[in-house]
C-alpha atoms as a PDB file:
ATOM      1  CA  UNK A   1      58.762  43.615 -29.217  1.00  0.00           C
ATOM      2  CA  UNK A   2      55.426  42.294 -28.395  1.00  0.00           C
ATOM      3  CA  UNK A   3      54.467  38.963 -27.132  1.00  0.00           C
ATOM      4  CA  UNK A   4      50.588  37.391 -26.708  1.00  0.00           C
ATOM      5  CA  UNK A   5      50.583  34.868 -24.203  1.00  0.00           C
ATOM      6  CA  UNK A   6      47.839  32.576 -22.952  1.00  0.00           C
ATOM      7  CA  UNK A   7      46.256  33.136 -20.110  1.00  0.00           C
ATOM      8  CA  UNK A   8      48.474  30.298 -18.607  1.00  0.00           C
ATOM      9  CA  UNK A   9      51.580  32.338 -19.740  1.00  0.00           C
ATOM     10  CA  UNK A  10      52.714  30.376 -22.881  1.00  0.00           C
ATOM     11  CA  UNK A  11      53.802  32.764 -26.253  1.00  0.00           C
ATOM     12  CA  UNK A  12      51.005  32.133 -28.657  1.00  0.00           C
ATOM     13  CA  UNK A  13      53.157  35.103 -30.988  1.00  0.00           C
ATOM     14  CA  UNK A  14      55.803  37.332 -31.042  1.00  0.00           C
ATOM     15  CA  UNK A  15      55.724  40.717 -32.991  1.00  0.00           C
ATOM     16  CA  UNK A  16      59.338  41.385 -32.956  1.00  0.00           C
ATOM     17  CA  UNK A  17      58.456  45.352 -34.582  1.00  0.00           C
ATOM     18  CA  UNK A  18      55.148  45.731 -33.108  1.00  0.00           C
ATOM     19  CA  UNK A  19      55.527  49.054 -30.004  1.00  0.00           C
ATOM     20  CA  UNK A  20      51.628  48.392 -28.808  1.00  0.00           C
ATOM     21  CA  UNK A  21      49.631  45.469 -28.095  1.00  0.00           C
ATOM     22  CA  UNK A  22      46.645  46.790 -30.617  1.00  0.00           C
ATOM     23  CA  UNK A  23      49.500  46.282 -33.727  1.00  0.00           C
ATOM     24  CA  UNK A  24      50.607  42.681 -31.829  1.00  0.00           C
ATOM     25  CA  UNK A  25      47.102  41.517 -32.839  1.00  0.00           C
ATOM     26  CA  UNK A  26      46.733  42.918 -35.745  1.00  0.00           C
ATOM     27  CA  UNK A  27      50.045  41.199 -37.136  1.00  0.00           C
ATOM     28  CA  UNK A  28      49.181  38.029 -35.626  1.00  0.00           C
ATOM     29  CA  UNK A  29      45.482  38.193 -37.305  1.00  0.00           C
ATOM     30  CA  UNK A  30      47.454  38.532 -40.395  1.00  0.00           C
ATOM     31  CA  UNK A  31      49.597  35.839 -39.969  1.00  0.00           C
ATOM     32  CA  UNK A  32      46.632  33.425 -38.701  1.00  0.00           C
ATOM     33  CA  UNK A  33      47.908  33.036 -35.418  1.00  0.00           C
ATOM     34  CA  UNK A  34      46.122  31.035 -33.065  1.00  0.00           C
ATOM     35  CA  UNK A  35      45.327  33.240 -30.381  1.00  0.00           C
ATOM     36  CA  UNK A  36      42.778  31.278 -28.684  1.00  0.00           C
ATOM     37  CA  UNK A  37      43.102  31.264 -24.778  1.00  0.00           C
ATOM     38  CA  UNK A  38      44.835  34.545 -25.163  1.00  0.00           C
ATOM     39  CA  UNK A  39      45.301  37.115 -22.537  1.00  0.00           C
ATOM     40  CA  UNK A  40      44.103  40.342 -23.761  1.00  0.00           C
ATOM     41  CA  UNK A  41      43.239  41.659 -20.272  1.00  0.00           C
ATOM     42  CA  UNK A  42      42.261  45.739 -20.749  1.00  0.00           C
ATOM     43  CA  UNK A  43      43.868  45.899 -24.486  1.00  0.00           C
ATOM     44  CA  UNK A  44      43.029  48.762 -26.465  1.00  0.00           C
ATOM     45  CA  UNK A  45      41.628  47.437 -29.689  1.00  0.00           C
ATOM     46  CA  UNK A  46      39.757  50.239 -31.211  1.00  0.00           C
ATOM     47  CA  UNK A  47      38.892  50.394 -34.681  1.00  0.00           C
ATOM     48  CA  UNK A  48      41.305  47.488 -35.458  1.00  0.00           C
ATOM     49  CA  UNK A  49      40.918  45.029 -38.233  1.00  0.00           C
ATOM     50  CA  UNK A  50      40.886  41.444 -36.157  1.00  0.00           C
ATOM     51  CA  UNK A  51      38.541  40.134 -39.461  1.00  0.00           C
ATOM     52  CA  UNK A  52      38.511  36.343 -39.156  1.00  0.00           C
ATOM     53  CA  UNK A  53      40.691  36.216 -36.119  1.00  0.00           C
ATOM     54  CA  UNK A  54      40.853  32.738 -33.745  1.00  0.00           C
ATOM     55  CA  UNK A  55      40.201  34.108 -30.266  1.00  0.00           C
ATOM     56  CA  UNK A  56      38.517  31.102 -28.568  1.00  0.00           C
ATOM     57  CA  UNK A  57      38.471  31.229 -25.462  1.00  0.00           C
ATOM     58  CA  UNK A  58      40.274  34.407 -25.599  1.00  0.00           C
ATOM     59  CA  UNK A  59      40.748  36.990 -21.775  1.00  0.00           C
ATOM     60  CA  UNK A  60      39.429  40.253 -23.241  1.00  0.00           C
ATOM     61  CA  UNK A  61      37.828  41.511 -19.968  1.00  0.00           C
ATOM     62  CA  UNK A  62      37.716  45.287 -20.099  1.00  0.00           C
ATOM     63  CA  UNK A  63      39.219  45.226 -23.558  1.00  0.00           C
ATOM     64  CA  UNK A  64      38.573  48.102 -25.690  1.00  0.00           C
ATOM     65  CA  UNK A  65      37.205  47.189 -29.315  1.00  0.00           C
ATOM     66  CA  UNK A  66      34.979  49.869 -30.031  1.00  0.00           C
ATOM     67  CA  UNK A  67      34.841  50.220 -33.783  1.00  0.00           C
ATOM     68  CA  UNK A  68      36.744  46.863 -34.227  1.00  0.00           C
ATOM     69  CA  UNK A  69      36.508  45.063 -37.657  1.00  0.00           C
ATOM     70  CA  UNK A  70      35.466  41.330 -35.912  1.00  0.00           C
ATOM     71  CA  UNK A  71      33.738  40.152 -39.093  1.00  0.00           C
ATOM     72  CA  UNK A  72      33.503  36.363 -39.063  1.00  0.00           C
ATOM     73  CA  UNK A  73      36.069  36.501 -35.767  1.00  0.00           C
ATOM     74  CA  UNK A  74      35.787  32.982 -33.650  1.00  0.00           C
ATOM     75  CA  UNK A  75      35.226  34.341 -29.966  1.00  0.00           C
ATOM     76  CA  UNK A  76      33.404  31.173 -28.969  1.00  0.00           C
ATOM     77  CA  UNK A  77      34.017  30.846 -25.086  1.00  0.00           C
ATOM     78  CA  UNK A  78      35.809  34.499 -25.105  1.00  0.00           C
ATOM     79  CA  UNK A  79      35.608  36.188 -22.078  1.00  0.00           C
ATOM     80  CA  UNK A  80      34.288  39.839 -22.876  1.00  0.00           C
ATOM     81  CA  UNK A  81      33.104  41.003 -19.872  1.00  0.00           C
ATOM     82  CA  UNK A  82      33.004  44.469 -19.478  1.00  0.00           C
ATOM     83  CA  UNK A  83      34.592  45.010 -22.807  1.00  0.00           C
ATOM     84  CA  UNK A  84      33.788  48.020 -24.810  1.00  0.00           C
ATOM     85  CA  UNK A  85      32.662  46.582 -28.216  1.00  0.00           C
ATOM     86  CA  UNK A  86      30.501  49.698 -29.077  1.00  0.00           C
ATOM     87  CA  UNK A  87      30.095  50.385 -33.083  1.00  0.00           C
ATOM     88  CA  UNK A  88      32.337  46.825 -34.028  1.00  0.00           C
ATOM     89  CA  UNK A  89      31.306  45.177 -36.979  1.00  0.00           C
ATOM     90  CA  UNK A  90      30.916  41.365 -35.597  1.00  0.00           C
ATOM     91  CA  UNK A  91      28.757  40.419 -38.583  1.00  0.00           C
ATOM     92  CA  UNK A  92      28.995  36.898 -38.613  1.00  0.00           C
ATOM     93  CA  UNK A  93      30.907  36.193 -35.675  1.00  0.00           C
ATOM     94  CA  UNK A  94      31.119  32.700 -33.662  1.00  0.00           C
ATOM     95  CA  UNK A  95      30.388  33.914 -29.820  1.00  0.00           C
ATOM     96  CA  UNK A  96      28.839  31.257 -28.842  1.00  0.00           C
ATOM     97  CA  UNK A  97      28.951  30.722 -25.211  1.00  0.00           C
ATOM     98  CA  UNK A  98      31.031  33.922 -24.353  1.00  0.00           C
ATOM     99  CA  UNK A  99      30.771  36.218 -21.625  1.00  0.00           C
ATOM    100  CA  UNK A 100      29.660  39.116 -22.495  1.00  0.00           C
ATOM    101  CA  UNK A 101      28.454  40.507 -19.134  1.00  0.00           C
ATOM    102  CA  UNK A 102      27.913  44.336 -19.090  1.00  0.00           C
ATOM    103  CA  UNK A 103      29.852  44.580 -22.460  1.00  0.00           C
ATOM    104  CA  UNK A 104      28.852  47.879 -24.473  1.00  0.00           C
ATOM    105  CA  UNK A 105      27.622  46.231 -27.856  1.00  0.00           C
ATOM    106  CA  UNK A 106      25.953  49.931 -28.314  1.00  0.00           C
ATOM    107  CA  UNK A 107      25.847  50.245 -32.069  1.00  0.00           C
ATOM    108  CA  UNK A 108      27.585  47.080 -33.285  1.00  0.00           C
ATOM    109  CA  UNK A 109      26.648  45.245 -35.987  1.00  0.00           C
ATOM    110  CA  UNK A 110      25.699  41.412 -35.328  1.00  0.00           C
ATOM    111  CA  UNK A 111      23.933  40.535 -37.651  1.00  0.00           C
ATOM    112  CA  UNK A 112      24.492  37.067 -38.738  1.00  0.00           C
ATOM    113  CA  UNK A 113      26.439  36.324 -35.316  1.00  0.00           C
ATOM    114  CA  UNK A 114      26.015  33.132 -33.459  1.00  0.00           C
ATOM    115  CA  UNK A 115      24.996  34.145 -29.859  1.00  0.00           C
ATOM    116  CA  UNK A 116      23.811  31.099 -28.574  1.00  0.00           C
ATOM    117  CA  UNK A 117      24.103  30.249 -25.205  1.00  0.00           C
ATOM    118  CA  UNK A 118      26.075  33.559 -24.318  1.00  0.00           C
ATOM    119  CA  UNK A 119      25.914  35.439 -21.224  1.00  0.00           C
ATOM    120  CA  UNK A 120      24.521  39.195 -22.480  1.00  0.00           C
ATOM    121  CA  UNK A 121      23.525  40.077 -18.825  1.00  0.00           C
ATOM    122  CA  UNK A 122      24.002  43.598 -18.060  1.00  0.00           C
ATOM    123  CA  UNK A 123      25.266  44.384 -21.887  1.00  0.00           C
ATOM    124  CA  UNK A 124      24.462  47.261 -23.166  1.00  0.00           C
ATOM    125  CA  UNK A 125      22.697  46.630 -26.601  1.00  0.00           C
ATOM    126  CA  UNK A 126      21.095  50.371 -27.539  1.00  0.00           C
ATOM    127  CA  UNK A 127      21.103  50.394 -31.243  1.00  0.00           C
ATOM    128  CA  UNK A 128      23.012  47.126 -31.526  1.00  0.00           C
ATOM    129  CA  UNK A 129      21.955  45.790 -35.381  1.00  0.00           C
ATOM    130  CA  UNK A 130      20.812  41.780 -34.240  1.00  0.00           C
ATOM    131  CA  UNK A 131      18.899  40.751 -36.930  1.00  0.00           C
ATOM    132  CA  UNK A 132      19.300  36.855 -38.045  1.00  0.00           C
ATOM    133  CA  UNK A 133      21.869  36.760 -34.721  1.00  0.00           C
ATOM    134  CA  UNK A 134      21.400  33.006 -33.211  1.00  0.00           C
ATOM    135  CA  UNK A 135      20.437  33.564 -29.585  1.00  0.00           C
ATOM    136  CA  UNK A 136      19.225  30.652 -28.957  1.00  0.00           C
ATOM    137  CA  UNK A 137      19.649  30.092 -25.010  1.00  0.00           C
ATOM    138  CA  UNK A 138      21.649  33.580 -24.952  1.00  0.00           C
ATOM    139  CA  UNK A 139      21.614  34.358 -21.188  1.00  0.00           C
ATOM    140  CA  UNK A 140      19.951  37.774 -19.529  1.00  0.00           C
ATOM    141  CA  UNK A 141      19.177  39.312 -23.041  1.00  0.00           C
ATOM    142  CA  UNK A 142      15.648  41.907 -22.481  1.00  0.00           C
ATOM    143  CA  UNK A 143      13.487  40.913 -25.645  1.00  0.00           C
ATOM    144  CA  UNK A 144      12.312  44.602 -24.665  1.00  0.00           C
ATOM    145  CA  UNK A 145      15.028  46.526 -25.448  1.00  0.00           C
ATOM    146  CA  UNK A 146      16.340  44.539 -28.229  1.00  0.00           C
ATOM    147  CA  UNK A 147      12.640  44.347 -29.633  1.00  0.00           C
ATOM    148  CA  UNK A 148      10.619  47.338 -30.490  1.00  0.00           C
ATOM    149  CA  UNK A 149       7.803  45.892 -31.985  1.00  0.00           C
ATOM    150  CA  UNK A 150       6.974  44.431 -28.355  1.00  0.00           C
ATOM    151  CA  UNK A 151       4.729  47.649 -28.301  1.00  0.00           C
ATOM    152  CA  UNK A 152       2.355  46.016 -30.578  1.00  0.00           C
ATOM    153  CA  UNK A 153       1.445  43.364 -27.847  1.00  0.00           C
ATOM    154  CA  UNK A 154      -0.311  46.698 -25.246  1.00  0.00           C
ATOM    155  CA  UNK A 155      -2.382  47.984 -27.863  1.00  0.00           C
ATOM    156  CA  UNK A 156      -5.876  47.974 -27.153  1.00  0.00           C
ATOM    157  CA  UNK A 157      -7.788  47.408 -30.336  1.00  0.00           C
ATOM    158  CA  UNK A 158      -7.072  46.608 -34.149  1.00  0.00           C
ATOM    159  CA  UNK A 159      -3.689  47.036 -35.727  1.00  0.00           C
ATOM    160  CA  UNK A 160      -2.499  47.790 -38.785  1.00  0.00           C
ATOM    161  CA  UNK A 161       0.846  46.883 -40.418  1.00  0.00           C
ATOM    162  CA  UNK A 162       2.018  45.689 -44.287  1.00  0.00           C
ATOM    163  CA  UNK A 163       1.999  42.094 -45.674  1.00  0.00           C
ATOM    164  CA  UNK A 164       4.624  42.338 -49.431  1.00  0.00           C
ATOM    165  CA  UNK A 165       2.967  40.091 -51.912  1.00  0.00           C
ATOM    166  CA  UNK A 166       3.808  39.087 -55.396  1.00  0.00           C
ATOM    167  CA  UNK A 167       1.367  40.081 -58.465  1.00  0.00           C
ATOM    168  CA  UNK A 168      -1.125  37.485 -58.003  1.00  0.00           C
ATOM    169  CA  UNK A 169      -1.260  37.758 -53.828  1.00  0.00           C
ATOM    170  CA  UNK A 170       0.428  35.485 -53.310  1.00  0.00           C
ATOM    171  CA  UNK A 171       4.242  35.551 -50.799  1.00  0.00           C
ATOM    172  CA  UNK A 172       7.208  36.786 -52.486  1.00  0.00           C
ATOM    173  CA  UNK A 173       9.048  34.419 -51.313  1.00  0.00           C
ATOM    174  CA  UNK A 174       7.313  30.834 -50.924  1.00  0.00           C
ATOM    175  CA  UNK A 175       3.801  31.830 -52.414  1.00  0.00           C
ATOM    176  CA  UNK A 176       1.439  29.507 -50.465  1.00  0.00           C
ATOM    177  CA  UNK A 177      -1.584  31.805 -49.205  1.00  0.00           C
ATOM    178  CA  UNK A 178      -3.035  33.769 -51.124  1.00  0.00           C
ATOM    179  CA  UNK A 179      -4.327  37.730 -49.894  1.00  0.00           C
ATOM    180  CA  UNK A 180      -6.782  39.024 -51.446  1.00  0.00           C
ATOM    181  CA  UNK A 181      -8.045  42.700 -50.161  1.00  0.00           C
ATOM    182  CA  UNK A 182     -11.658  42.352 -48.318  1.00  0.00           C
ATOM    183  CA  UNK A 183     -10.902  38.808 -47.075  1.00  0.00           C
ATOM    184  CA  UNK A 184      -9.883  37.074 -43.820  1.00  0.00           C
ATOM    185  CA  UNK A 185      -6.560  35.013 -43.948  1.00  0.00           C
ATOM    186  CA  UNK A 186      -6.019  32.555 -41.070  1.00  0.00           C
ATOM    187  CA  UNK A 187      -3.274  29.724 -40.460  1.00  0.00           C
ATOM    188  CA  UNK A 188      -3.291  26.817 -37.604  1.00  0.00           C
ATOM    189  CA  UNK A 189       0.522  26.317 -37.556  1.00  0.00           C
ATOM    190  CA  UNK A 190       1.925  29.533 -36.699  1.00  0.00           C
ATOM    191  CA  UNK A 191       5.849  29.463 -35.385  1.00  0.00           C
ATOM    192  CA  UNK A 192       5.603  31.317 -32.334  1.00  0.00           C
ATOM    193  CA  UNK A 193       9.691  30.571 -31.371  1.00  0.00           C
ATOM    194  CA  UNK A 194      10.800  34.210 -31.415  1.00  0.00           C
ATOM    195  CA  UNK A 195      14.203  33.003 -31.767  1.00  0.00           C
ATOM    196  CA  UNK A 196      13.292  31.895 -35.252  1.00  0.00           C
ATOM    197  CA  UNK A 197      13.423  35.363 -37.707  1.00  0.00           C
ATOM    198  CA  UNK A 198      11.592  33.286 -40.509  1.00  0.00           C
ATOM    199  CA  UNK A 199       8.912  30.531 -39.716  1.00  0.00           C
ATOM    200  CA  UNK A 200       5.098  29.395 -40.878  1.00  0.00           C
ATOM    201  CA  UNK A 201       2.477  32.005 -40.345  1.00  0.00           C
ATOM    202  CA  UNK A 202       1.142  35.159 -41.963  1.00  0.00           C
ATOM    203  CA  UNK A 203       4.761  37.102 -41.761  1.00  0.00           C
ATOM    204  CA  UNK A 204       3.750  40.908 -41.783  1.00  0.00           C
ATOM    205  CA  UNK A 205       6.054  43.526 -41.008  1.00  0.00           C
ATOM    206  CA  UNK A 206       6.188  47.041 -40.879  1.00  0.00           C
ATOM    207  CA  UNK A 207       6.078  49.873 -44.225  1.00  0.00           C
ATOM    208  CA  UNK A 208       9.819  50.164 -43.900  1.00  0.00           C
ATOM    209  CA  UNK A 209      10.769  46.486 -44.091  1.00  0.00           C
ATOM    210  CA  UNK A 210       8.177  45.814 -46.823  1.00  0.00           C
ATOM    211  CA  UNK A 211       9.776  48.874 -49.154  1.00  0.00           C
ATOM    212  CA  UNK A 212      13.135  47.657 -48.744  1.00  0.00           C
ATOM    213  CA  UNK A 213      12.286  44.084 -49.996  1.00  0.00           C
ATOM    214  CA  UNK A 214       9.969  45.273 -52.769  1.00  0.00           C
ATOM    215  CA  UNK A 215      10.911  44.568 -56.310  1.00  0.00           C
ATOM    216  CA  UNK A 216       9.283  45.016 -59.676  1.00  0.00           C
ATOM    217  CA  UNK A 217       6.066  43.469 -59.899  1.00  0.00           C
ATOM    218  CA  UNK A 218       5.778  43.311 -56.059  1.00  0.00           C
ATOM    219  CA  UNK A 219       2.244  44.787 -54.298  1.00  0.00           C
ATOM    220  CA  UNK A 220       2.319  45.983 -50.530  1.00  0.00           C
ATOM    221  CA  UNK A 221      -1.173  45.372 -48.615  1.00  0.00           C
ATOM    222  CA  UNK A 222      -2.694  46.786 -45.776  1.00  0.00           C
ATOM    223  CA  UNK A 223      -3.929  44.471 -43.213  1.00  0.00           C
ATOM    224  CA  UNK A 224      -5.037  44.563 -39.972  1.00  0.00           C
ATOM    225  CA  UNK A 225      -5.199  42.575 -36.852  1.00  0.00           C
ATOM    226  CA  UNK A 226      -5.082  42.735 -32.509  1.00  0.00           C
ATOM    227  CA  UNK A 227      -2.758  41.922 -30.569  1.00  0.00           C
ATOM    228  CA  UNK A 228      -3.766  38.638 -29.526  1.00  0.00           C
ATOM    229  CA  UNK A 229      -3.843  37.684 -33.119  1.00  0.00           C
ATOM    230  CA  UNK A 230       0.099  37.802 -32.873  1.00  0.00           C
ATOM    231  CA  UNK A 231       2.158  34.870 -33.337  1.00  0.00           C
ATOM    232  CA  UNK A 232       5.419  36.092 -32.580  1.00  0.00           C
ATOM    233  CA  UNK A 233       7.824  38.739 -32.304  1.00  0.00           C
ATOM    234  CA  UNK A 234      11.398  37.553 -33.208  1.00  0.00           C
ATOM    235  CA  UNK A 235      14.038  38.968 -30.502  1.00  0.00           C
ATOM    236  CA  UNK A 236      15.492  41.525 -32.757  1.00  0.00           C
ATOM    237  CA  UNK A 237      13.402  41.554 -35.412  1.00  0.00           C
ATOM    238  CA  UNK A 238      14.345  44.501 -37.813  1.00  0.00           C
ATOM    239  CA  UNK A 239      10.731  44.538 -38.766  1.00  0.00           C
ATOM    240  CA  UNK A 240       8.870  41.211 -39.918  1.00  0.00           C
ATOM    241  CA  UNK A 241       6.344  39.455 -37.204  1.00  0.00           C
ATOM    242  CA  UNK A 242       4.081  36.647 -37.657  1.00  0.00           C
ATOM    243  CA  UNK A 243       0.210  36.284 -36.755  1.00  0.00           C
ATOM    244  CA  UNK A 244      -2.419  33.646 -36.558  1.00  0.00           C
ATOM    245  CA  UNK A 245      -4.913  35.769 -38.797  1.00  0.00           C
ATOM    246  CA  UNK A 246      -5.197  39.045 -40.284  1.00  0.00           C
ATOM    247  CA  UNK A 247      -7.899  41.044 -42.653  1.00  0.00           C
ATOM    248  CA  UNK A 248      -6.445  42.467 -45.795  1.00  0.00           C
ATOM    249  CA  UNK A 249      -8.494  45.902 -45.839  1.00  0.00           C
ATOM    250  CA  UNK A 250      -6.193  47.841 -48.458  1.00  0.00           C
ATOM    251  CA  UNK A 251      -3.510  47.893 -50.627  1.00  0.00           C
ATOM    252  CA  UNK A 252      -0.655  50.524 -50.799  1.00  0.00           C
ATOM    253  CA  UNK A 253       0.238  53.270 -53.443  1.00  0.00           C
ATOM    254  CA  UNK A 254       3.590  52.454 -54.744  1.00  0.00           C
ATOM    255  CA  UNK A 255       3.812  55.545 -56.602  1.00  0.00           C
ATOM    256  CA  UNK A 256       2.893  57.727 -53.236  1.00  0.00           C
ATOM    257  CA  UNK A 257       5.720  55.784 -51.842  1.00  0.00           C
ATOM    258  CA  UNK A 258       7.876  56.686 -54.685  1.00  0.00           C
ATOM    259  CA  UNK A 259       9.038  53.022 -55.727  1.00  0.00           C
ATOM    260  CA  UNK A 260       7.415  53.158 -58.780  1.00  0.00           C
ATOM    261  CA  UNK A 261       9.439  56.692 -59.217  1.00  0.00           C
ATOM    262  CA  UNK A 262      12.338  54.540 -57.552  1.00  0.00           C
ATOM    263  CA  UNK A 263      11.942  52.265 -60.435  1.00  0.00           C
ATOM    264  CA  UNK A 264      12.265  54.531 -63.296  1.00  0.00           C
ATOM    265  CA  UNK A 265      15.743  56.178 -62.004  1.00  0.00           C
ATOM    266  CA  UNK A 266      16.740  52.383 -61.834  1.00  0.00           C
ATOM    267  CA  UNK A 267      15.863  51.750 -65.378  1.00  0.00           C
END
């Protein structure tokens, strides 16, 4: 028999047939037991599905997650310092306000999480997926090493990346500007918050991002810029960027990229 207390000692479950802590949670998840405040000091977690779980406010210092299933989990206020939480899937998760203090978030997916105000200092990010993550006031994250694009800003003269359009050159998404190869496009209210993934501007990204959005009918142009034409780099951007202005001096093969090909096998 298993029991999770709170950190203050009271039972928050019992798992009469459980032999390990790691099942204990597990069940309780199941059951959707409240196990906020609880004392998982150290646990081994690994690979477990905690999907949806209530762990406000939960003691998982040292805890071992790595591989954990936390999709959606409320960890608001959880105290994960030091935990190992490399390769979880926390897509969606509430963490707002936790401690995650030299946590290993190496490889985990958290996208979709809501960071905000969290305490990331020390925490190993490498490879950690943040895209659309709220981090909003998130404490001792490095834009640097969540951010490569942040190279663009030290390069010394024009730069090229890829703006997707729709048939006409216009966005794909909420038309407005048109691009038109040979011309200058320039904007006066640029969103320069980096927390903010999507925001007014020229959005640009780079060839990867644009060929995973494309769709029939879809054009991808070449345009080109400096650095201090840059509006923003979102923290964790997966790709997209905003400047102030940009040329458009080309437009991209789709058939050398093989979507057009990509198309046909689709059909």
């Amino acid at each position: 028999m298993i029991e999770i207390k709170h950190w203050d000692g009271r039972v928050l479950y019992t798992a009469k047939s459980a032999a390990d802590v790691r099942t204990a949670v597990v069940e309780a998840v199941k059951s959707r037991a409240n196990l906020s405040g609880a004392n998982l000091f150290g646990a081994n977690l690994s690979g477990a599905n905690l999907s949806g779980a209530n762990l406000f406010g939960a003691y998982l210092f040292g805890a071992y997650l790595s591989g954990a299933n936390l999709f959606g989990a409320y960890l608001s206020g959880a105290y994960l310092s030091g935990a190992n939480l490399s390769g979880a899937n926390l897509f969606g998760a509430n963490l707002s306000g936790a401690n995650l203090s030299r946590a290993n978030l190496s490889g985990a997916y958290l996208s979709g999480a809501n960071l905000s105000g969290a305490n990331l200092s020390g925490a190993n990010l490498f490879g950690a997926y943040l895209f659309g993550a709220d981090l909003s006031g998130a404490k001792g994250i490095n834009r640097y090493l969540t951010t490569p694009l942040h190279m663009l800003m030290d390069q010394p003269g024009p730069i090229r990346a890829y703006k997707l359009v729709g048939a006409s050159g216009g966005g794909p998404f909420r038309g407005g500007v048109k691009y038109v190869v040979g011309k200058t496009v320039k904007v006066k209210d640029a969103n320069t918050n980096e927390s903010d993934h999507c925001g007014a501007g020229i959005n640009v990204a780079s060839l990867d991002w644009c060929m995973k959005e494309w769709r029939t009918g879809y054009r991808i142009l070449l345009v080109e810029f400096t650095a201090a034409d840059i509006a923003c780099i979102p923290m964790a951007s997966d790709g997209k960027f905003r400047v102030h202005r940009c040329d458009v001096v080309g437009e991209k093969d789709l058939a050398e990229l093989g979507l057009l090909e990509a198309e046909k096998v689709d059909a």
